[in-house]
PDB file of N, CA and C in Angstrom:
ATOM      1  N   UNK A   1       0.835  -1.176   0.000  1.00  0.00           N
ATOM      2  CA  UNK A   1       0.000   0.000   0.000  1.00  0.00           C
ATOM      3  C   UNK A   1       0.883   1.244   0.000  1.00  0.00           C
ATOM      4  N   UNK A   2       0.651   2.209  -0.811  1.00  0.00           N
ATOM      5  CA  UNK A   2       1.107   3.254  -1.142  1.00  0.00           C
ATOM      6  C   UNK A   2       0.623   4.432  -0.045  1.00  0.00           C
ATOM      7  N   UNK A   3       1.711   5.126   0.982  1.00  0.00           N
ATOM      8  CA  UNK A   3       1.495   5.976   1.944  1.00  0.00           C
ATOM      9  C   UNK A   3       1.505   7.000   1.659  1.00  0.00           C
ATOM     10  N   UNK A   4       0.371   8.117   1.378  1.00  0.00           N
ATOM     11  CA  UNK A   4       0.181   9.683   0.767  1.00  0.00           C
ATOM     12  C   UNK A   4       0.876  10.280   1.874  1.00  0.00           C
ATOM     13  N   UNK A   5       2.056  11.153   1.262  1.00  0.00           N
ATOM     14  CA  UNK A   5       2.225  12.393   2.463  1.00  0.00           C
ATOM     15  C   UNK A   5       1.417  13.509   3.181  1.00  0.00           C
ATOM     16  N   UNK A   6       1.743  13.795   3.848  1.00  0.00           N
ATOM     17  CA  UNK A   6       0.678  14.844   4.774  1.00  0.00           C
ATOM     18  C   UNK A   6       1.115  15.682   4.573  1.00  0.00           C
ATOM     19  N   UNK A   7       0.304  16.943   4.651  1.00  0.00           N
ATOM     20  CA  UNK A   7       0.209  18.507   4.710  1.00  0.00           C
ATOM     21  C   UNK A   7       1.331  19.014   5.292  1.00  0.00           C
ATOM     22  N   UNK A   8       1.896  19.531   5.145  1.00  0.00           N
ATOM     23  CA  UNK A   8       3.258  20.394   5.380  1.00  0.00           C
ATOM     24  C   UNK A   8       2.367  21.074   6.637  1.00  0.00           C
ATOM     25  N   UNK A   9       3.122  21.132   8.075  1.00  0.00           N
ATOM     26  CA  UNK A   9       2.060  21.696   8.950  1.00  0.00           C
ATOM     27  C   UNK A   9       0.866  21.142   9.475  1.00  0.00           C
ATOM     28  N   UNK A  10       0.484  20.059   9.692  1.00  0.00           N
ATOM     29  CA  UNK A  10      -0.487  19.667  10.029  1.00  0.00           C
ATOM     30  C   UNK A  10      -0.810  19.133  10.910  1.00  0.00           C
ATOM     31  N   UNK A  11      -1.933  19.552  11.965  1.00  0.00           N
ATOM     32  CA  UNK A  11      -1.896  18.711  12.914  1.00  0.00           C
ATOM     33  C   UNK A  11      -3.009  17.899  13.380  1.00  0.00           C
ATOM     34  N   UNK A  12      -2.568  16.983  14.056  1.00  0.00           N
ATOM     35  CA  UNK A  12      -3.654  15.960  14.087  1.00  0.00           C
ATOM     36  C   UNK A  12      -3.431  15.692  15.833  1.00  0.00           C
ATOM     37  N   UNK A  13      -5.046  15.378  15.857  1.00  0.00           N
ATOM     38  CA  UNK A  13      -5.305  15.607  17.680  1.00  0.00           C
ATOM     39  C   UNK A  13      -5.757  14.188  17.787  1.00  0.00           C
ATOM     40  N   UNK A  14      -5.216  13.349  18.805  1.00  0.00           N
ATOM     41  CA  UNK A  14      -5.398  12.278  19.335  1.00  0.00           C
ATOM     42  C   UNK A  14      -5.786  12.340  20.307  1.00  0.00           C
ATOM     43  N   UNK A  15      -6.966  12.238  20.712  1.00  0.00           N
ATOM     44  CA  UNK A  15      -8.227  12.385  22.322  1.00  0.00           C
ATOM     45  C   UNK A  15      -8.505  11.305  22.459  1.00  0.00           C
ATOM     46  N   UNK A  16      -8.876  11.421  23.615  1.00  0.00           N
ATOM     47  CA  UNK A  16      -9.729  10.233  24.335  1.00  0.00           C
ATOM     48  C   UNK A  16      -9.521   9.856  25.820  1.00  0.00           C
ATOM     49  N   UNK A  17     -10.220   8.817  26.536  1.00  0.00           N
ATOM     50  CA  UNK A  17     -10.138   9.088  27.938  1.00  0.00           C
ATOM     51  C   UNK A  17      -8.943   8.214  28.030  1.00  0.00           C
ATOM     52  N   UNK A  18      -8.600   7.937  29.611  1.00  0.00           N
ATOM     53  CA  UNK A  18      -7.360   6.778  29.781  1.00  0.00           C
ATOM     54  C   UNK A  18      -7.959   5.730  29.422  1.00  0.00           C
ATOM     55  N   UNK A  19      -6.284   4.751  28.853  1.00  0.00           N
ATOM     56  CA  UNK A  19      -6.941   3.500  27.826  1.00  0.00           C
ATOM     57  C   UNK A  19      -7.167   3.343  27.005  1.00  0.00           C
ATOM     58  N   UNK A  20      -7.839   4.500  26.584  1.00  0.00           N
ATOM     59  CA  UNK A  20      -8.634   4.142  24.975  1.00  0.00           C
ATOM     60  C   UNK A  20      -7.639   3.578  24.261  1.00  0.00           C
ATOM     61  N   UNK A  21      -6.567   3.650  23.567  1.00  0.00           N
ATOM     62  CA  UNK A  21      -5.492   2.833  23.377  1.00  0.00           C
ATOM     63  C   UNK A  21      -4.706   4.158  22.413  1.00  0.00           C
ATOM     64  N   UNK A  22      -4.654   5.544  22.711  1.00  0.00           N
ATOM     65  CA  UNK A  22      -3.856   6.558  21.856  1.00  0.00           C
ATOM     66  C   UNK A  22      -2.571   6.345  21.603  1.00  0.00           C
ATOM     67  N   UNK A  23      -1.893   6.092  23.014  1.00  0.00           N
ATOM     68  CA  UNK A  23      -0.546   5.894  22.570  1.00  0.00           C
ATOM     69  C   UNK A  23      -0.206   4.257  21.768  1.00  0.00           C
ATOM     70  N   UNK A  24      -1.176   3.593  22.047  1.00  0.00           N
ATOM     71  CA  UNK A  24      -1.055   2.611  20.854  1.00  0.00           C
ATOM     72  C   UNK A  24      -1.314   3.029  19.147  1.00  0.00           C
ATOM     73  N   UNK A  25      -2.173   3.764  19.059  1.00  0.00           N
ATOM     74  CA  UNK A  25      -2.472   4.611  17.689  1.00  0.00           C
ATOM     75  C   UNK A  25      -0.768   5.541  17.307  1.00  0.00           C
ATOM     76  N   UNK A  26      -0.836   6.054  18.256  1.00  0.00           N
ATOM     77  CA  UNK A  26       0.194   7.348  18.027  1.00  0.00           C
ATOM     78  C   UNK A  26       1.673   6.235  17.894  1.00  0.00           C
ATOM     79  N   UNK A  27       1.972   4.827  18.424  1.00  0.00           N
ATOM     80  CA  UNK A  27       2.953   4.043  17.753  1.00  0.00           C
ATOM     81  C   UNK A  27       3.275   3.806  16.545  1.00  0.00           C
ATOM     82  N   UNK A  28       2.016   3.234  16.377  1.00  0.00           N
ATOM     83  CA  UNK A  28       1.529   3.164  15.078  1.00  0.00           C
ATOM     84  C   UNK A  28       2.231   3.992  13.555  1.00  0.00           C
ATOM     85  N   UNK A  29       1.738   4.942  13.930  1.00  0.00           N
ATOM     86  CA  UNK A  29       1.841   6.252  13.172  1.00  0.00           C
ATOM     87  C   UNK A  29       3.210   6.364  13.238  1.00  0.00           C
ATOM     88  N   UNK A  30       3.642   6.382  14.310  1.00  0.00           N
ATOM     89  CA  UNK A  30       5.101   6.803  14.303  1.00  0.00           C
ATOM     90  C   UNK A  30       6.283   5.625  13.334  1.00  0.00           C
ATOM     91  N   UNK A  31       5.742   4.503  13.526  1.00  0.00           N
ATOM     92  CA  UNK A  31       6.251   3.339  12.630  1.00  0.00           C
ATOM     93  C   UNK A  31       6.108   3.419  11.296  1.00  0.00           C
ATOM     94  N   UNK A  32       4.876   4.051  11.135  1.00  0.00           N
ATOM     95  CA  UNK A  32       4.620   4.126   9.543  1.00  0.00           C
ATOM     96  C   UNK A  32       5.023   5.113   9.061  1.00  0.00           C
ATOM     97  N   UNK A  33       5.185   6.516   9.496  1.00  0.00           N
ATOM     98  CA  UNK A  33       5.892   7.963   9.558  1.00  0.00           C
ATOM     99  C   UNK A  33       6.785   8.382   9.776  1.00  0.00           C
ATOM    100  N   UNK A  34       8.329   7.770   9.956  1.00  0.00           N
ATOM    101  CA  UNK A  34       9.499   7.962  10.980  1.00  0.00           C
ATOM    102  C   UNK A  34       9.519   9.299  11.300  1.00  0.00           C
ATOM    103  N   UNK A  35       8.982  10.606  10.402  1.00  0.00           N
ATOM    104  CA  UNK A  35       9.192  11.950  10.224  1.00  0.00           C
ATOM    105  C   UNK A  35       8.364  12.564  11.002  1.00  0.00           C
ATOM    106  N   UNK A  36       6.855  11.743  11.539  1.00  0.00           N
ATOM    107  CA  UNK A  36       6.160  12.793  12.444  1.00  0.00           C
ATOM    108  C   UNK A  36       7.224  13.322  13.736  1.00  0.00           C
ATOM    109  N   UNK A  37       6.283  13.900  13.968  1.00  0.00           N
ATOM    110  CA  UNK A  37       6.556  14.859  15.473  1.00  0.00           C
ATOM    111  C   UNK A  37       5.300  14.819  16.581  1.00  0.00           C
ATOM    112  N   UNK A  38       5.828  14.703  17.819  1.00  0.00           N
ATOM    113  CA  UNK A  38       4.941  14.260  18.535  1.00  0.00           C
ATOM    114  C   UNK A  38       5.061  15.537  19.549  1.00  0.00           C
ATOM    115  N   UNK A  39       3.847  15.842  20.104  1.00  0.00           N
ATOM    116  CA  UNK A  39       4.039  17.318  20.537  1.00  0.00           C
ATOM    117  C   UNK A  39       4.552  17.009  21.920  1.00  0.00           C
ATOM    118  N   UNK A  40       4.780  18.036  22.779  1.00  0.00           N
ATOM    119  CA  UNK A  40       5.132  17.385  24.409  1.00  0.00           C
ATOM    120  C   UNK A  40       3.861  17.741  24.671  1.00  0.00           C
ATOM    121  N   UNK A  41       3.577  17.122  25.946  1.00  0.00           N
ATOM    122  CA  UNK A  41       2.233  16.283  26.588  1.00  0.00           C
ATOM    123  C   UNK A  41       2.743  17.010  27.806  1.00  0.00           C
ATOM    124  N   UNK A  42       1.791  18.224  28.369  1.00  0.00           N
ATOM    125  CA  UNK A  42       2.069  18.924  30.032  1.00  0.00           C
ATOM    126  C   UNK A  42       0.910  18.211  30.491  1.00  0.00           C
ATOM    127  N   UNK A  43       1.073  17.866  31.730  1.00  0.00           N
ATOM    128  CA  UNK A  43      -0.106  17.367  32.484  1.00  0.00           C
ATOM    129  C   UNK A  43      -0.196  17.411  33.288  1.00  0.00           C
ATOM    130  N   UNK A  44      -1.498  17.913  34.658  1.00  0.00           N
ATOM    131  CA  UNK A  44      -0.983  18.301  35.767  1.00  0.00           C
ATOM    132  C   UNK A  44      -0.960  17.371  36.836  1.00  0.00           C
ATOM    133  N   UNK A  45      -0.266  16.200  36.392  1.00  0.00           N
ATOM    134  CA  UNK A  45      -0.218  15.431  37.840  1.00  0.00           C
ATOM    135  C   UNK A  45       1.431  14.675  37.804  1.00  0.00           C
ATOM    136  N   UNK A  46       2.095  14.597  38.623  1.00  0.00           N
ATOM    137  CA  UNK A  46       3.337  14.114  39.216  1.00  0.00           C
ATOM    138  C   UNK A  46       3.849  13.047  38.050  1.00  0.00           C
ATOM    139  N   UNK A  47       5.284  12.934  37.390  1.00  0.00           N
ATOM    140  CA  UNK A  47       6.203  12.502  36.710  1.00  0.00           C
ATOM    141  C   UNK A  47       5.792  11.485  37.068  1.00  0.00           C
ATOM    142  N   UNK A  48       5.917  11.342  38.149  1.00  0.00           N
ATOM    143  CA  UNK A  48       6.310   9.478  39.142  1.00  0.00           C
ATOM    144  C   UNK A  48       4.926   8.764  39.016  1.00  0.00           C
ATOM    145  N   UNK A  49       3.716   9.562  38.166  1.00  0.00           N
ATOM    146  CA  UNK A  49       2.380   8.608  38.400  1.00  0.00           C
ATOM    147  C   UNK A  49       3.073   7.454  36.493  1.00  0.00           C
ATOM    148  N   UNK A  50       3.629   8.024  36.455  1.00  0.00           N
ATOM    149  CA  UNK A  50       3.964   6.735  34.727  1.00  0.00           C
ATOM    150  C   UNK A  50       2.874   7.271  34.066  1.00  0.00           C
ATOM    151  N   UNK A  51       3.001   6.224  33.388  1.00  0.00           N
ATOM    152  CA  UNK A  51       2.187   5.829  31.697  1.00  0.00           C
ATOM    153  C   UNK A  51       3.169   6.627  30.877  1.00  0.00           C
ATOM    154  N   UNK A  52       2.260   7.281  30.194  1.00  0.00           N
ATOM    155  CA  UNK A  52       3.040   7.898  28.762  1.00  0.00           C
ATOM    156  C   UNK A  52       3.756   9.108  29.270  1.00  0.00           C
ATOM    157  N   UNK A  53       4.812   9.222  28.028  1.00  0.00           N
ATOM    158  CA  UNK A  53       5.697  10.498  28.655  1.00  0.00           C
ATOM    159  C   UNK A  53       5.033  11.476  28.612  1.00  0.00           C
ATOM    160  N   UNK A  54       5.221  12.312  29.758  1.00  0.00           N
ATOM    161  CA  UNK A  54       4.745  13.606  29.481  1.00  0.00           C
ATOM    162  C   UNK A  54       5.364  14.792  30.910  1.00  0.00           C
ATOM    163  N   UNK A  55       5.291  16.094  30.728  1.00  0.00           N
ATOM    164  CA  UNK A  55       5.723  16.785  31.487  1.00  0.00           C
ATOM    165  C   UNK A  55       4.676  16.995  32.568  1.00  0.00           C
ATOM    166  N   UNK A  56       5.119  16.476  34.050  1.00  0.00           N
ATOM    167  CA  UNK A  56       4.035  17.081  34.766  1.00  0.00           C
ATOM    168  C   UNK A  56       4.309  17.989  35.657  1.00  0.00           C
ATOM    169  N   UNK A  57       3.493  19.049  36.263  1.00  0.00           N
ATOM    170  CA  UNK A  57       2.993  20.465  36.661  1.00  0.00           C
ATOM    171  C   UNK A  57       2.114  20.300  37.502  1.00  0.00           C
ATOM    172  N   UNK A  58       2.337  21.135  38.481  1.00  0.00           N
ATOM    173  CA  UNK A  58       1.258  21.549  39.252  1.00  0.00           C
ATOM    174  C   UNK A  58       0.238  22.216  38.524  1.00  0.00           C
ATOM    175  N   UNK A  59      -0.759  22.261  38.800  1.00  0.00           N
ATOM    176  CA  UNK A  59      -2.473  23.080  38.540  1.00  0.00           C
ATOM    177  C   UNK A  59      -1.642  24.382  38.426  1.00  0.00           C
ATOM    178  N   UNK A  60      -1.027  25.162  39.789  1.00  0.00           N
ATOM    179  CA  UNK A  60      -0.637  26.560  39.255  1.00  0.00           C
ATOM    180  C   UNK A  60       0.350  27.232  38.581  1.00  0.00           C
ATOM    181  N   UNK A  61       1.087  26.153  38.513  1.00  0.00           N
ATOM    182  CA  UNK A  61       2.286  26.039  36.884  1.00  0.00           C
ATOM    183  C   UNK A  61       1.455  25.943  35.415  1.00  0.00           C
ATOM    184  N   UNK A  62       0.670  25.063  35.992  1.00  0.00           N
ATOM    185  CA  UNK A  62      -0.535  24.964  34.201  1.00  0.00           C
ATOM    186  C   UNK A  62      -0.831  26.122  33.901  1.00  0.00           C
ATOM    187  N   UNK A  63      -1.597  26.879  35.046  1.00  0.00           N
ATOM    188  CA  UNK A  63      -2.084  28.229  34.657  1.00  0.00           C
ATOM    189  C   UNK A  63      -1.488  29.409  34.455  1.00  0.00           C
ATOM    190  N   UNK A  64      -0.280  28.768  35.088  1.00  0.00           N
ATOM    191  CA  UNK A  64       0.281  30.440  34.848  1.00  0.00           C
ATOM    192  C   UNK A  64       1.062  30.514  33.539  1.00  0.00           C
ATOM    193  N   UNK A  65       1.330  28.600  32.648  1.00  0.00           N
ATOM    194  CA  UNK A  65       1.518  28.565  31.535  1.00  0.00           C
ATOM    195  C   UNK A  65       0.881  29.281  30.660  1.00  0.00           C
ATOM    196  N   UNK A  66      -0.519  28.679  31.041  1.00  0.00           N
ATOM    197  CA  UNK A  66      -1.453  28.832  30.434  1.00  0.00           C
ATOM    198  C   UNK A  66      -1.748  30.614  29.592  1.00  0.00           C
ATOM    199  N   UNK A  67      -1.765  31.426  31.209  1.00  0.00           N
ATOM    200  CA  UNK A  67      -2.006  32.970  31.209  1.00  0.00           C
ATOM    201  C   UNK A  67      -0.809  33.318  30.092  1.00  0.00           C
ATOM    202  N   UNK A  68       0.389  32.775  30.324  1.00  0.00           N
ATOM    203  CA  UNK A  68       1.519  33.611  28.992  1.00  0.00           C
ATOM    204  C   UNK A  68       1.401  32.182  27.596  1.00  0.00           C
ATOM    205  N   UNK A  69       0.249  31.848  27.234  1.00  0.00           N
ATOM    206  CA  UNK A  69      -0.051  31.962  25.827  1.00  0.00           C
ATOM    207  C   UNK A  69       0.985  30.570  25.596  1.00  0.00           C
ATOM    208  N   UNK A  70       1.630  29.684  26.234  1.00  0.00           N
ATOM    209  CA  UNK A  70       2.649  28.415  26.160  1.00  0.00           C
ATOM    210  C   UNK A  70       2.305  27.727  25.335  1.00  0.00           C
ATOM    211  N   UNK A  71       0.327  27.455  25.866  1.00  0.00           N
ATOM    212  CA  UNK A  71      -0.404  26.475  25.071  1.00  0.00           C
ATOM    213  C   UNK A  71      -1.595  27.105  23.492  1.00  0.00           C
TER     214      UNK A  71
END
């Protein structure tokens, strides 16, 4: 099967609750894409809870991200 390139710029939003299986999707993609880019993931609860990588923050680190425009 022949893989069409994507939009120069484009982004694509992967949602859903815990589980649903995203970071299994977003493997995926990355196997078939070596070139995507995967955005960083802030989240506001503690490094040490695991699962997927991502940066975590307190609630008033989020917001005060938030207030200077980060996200």
């Amino acid at each position: 099967m022949m893989v069409q390139p994507l939009t120069p710029g484009l982004l694509i939003a992967v949602v859903g609750p815990s589980g649903a299986g995203k970071d299994t999707l977003l493997a995926g993609a990355l196997a078939r894409r070596p070139g995507l880019v995967l955005v960083r993931r802030v989240i506001t609860r503690p490094e040490e809870a695991g699962g997927e990588p991502f940066e975590g923050v307190s609630l008033v680190e989020f917001e005060a991200r938030k207030a200077r425009g980060a996200f």
